[in-house]
Structure formats: structure tokens, C-alpha cells
PDB file of N, CA and C in Angstrom:
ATOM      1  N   UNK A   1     -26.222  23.507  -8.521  1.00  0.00           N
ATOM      2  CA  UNK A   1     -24.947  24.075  -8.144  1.00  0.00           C
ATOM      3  C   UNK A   1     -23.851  23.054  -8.455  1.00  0.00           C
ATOM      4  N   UNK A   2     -22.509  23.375  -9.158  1.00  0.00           N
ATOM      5  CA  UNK A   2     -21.792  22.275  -9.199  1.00  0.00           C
ATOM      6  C   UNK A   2     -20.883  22.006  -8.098  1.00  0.00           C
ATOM      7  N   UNK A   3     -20.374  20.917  -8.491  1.00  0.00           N
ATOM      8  CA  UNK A   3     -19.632  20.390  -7.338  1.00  0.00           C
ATOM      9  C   UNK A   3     -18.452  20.943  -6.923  1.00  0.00           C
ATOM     10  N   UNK A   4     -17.841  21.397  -6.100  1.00  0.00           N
ATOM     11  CA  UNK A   4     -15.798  22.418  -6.029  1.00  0.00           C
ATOM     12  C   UNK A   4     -15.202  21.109  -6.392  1.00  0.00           C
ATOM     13  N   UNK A   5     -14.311  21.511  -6.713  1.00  0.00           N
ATOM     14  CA  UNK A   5     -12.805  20.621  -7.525  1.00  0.00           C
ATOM     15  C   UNK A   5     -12.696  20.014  -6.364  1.00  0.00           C
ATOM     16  N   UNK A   6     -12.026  18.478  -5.995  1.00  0.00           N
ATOM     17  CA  UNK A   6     -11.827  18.013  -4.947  1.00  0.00           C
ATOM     18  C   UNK A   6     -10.360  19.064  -4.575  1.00  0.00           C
ATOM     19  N   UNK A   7      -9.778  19.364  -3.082  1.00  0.00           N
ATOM     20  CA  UNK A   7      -8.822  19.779  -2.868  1.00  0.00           C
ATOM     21  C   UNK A   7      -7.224  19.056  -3.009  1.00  0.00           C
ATOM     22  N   UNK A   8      -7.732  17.710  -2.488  1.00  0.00           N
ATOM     23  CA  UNK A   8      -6.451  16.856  -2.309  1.00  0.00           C
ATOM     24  C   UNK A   8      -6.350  16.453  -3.783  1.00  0.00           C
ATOM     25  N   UNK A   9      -5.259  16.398  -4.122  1.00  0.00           N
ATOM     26  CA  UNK A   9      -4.683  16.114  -5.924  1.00  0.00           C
ATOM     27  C   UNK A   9      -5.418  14.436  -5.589  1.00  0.00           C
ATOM     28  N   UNK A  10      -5.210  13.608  -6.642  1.00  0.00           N
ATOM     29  CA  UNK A  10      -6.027  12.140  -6.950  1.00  0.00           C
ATOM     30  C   UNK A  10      -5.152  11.825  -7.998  1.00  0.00           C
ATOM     31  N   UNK A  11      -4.926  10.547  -8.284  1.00  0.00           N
ATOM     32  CA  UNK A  11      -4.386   9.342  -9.654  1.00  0.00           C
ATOM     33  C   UNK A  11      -5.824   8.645  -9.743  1.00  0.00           C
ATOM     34  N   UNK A  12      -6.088   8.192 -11.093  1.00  0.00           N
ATOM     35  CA  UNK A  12      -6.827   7.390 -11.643  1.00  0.00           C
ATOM     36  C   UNK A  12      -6.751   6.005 -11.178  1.00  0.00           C
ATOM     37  N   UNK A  13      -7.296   5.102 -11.097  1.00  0.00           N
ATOM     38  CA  UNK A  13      -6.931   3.638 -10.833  1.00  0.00           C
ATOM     39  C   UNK A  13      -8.398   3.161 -11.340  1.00  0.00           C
ATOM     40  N   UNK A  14      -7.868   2.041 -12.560  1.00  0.00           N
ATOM     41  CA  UNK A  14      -8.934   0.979 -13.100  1.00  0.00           C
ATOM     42  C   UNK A  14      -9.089  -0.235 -12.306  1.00  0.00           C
ATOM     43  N   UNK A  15     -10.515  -0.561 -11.928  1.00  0.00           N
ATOM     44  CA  UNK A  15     -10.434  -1.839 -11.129  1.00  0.00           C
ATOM     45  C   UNK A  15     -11.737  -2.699 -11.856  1.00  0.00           C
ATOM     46  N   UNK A  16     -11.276  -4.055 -12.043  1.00  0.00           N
ATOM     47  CA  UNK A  16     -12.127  -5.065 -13.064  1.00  0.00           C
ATOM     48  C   UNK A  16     -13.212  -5.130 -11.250  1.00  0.00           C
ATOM     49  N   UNK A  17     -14.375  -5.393 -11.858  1.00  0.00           N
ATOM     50  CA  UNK A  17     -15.377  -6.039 -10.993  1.00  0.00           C
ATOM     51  C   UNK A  17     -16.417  -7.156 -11.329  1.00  0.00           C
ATOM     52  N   UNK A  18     -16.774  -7.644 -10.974  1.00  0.00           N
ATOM     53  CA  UNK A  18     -17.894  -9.240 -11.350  1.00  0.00           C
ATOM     54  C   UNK A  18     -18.482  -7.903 -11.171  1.00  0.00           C
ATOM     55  N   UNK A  19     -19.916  -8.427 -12.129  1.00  0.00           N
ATOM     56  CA  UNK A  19     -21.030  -8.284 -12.497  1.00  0.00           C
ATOM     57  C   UNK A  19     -22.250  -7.880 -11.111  1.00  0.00           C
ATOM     58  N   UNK A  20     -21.967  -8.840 -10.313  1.00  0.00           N
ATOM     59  CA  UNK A  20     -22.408  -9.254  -8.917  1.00  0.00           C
ATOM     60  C   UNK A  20     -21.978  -7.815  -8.210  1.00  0.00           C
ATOM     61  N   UNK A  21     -20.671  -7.571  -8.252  1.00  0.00           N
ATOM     62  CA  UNK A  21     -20.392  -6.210  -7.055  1.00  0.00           C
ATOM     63  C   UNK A  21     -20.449  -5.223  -7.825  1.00  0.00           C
ATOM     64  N   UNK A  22     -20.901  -5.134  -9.166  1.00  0.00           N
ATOM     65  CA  UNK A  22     -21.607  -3.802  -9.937  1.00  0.00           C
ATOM     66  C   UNK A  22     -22.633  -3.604  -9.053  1.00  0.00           C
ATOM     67  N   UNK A  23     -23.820  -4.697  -9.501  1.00  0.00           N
ATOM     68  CA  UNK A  23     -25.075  -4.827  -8.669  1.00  0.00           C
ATOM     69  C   UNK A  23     -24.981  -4.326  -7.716  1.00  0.00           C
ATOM     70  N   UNK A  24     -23.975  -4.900  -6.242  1.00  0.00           N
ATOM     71  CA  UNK A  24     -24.020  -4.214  -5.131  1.00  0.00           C
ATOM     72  C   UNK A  24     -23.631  -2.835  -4.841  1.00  0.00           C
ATOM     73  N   UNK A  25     -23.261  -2.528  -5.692  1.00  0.00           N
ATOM     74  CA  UNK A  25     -22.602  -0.975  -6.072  1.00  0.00           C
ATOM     75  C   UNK A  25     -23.797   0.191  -6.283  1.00  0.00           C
ATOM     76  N   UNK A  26     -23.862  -0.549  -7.422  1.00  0.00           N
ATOM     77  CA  UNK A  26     -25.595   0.382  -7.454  1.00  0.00           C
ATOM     78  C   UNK A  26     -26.806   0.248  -6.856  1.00  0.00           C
ATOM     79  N   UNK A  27     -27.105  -1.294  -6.021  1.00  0.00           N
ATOM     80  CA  UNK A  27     -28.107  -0.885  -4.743  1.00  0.00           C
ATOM     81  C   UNK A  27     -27.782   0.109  -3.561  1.00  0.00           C
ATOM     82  N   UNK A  28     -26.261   0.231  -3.607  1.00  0.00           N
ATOM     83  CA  UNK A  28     -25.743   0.762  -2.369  1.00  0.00           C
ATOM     84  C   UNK A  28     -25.957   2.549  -2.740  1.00  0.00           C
ATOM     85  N   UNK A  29     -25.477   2.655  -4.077  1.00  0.00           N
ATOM     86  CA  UNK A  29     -26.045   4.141  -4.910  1.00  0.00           C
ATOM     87  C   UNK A  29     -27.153   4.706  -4.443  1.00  0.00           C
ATOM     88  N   UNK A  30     -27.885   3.799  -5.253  1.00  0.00           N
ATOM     89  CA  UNK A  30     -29.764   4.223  -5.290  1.00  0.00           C
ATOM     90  C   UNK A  30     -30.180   4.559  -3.754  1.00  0.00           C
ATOM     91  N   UNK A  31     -29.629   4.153  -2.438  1.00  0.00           N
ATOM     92  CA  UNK A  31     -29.851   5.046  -1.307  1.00  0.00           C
ATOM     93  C   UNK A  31     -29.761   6.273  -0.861  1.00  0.00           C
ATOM     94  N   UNK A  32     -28.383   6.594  -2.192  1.00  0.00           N
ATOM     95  CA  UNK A  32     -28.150   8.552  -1.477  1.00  0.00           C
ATOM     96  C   UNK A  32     -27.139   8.123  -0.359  1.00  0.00           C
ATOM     97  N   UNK A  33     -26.883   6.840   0.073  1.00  0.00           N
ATOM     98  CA  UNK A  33     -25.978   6.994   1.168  1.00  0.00           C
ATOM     99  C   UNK A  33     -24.162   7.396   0.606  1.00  0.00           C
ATOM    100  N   UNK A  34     -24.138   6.575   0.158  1.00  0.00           N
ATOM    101  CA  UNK A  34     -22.663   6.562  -0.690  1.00  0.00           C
ATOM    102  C   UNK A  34     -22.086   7.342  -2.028  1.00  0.00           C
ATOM    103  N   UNK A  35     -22.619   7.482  -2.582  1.00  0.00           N
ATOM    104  CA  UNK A  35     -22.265   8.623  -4.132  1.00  0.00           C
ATOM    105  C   UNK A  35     -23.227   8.787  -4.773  1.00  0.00           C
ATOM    106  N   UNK A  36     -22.677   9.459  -5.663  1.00  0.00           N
ATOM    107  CA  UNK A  36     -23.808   9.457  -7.651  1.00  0.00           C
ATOM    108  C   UNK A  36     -23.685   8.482  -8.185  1.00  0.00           C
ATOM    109  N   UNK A  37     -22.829   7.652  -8.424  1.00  0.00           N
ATOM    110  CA  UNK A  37     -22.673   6.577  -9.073  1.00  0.00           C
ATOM    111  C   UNK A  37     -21.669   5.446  -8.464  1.00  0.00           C
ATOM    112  N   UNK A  38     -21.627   4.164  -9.371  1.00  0.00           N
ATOM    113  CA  UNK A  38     -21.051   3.232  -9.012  1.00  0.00           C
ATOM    114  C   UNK A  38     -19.892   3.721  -8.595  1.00  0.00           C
ATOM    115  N   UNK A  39     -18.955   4.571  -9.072  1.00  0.00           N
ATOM    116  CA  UNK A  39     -17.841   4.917  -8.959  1.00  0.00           C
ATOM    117  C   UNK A  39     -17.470   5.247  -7.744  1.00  0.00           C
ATOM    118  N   UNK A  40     -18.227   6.791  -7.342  1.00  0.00           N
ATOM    119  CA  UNK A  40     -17.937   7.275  -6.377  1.00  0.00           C
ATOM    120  C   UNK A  40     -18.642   5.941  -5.109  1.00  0.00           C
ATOM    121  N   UNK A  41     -19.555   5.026  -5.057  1.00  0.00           N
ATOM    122  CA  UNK A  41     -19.871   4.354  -3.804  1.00  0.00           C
ATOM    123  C   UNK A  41     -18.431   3.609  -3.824  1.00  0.00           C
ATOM    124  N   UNK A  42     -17.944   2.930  -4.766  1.00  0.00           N
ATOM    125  CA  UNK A  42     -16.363   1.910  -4.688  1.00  0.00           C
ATOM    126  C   UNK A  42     -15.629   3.100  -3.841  1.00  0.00           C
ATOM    127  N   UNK A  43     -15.576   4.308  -4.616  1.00  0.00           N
ATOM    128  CA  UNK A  43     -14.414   4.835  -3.930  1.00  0.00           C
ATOM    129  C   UNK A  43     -14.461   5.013  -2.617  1.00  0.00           C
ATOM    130  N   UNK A  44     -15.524   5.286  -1.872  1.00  0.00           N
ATOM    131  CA  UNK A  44     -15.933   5.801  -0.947  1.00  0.00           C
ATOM    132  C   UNK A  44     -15.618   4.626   0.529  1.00  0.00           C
ATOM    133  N   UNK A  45     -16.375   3.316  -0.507  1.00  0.00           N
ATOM    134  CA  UNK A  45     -16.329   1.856   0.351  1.00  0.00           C
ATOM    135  C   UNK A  45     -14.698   2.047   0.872  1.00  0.00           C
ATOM    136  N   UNK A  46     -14.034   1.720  -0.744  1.00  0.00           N
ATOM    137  CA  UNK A  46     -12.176   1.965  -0.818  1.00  0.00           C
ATOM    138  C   UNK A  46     -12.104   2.785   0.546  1.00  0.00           C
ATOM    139  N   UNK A  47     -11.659   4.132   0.496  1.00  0.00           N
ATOM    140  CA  UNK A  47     -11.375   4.904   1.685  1.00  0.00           C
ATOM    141  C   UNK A  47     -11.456   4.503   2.643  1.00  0.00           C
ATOM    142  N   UNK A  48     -13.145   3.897   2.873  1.00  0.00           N
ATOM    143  CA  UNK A  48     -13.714   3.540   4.485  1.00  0.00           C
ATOM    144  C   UNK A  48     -12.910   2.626   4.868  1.00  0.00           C
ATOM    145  N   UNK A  49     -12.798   1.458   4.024  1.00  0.00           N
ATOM    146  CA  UNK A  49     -11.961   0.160   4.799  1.00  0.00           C
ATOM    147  C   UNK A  49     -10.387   0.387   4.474  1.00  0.00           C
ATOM    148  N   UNK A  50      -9.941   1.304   4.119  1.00  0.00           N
ATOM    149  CA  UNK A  50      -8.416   1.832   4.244  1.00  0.00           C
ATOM    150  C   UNK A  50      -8.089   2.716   5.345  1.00  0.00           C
ATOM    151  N   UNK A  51      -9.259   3.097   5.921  1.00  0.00           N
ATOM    152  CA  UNK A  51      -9.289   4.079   7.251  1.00  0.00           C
ATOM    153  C   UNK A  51      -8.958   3.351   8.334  1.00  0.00           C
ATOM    154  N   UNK A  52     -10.153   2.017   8.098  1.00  0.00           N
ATOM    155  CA  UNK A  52     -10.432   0.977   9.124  1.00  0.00           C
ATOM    156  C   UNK A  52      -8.753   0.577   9.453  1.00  0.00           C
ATOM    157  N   UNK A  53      -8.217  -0.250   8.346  1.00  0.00           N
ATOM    158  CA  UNK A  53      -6.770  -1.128   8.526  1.00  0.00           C
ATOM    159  C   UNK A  53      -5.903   0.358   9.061  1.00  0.00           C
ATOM    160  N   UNK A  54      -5.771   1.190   8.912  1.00  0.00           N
ATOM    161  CA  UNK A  54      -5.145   2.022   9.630  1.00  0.00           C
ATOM    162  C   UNK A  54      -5.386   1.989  11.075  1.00  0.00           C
ATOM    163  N   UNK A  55      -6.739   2.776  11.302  1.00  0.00           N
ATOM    164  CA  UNK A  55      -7.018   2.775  12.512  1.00  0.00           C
ATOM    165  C   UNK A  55      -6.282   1.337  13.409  1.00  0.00           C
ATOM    166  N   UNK A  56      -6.858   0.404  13.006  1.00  0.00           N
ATOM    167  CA  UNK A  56      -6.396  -0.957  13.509  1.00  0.00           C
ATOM    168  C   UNK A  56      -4.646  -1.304  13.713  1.00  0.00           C
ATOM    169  N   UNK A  57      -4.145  -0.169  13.338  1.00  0.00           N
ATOM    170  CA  UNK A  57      -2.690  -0.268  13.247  1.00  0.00           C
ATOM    171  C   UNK A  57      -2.172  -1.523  12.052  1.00  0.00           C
ATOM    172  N   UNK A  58      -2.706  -1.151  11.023  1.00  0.00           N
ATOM    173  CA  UNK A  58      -2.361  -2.699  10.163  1.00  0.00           C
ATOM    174  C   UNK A  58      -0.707  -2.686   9.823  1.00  0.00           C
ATOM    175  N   UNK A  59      -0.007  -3.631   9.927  1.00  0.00           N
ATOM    176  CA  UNK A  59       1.209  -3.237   9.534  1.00  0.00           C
ATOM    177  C   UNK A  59       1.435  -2.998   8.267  1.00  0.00           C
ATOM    178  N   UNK A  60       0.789  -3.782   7.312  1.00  0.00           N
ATOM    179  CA  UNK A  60       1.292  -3.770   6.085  1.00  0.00           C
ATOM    180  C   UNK A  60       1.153  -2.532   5.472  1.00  0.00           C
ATOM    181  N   UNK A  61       0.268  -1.544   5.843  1.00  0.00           N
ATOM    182  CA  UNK A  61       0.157  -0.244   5.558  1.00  0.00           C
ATOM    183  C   UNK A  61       1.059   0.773   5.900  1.00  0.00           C
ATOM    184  N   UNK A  62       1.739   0.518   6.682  1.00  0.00           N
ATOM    185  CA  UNK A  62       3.214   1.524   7.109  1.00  0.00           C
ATOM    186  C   UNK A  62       4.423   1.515   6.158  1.00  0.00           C
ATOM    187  N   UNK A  63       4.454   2.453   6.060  1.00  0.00           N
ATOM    188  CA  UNK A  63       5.389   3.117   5.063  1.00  0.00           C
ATOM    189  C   UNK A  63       6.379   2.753   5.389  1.00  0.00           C
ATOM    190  N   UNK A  64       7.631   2.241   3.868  1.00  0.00           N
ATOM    191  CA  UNK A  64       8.834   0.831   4.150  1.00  0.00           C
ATOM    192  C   UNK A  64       9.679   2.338   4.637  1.00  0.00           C
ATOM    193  N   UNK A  65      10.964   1.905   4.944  1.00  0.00           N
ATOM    194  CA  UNK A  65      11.829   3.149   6.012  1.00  0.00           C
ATOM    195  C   UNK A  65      12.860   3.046   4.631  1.00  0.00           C
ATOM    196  N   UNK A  66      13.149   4.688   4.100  1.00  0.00           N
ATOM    197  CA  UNK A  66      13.918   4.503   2.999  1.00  0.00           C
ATOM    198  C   UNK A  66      15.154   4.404   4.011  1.00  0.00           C
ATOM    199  N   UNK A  67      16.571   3.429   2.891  1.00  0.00           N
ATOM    200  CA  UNK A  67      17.537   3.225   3.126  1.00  0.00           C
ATOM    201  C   UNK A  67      18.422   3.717   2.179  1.00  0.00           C
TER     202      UNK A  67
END
């Protein structure tokens, strides 16, 4: 069965990685816990710890106040 279109629109973003957090990328894969591929486990990690600094009230994440 294929996958539905994600709902929320998305931008592309290229990110360089060592060799090393490929590796950890795709042990983290090969569980089924995190995605199909390297990609989707980064993105997924991404989200989780952008949830986290929110939750935590991070400041730097609050949106600047237009003037």
C-alpha cells in the first residue's frame, strides 16, 4: 500500500554528516523504530529534539516580534 502525501506542506534542507552519524543513522533504521531510511530516522531525531527545546520553553526558538 503506498504511503498518503504528507499533509503539512515541507522545504527541502541539505545537511553534510560524518561518516560516523551515517552509521548511527542506519543502526537506528535497521530497528523499524525510526524510518525507511537514513533520511527519514535524521528527520524524525530533527523533530524529536525540536519538540524537546520547545517543550522546555527554549528562548531562542520564539518567534522575533515583527516591528
Amino acid at each position: 500500500m503506498p504511503r498518503q502525501k504528507n499533509a503539512i506542506s515541507s522545504v527541502q534542507l541539505t545537511v553534510s554528516i560524518t561518516e560516523k552519524v551515517r552509521e548511527h543513522l542506519d543502526r537506528m533504521t535497521e530497528t523499524g523504530m525510526f524510518g525507511k531510511n537514513a533520511a527519514e530516522t535524521a528527520n524524525l531525531l530533527l523533530i524529536d529534539s525540536i519538540r524537546e527545546y520547545i517543550e522546555k520553553g527554549s528562548s531562542f526558538l520564539e518567534e522575533k516580534s515583527k516591528e
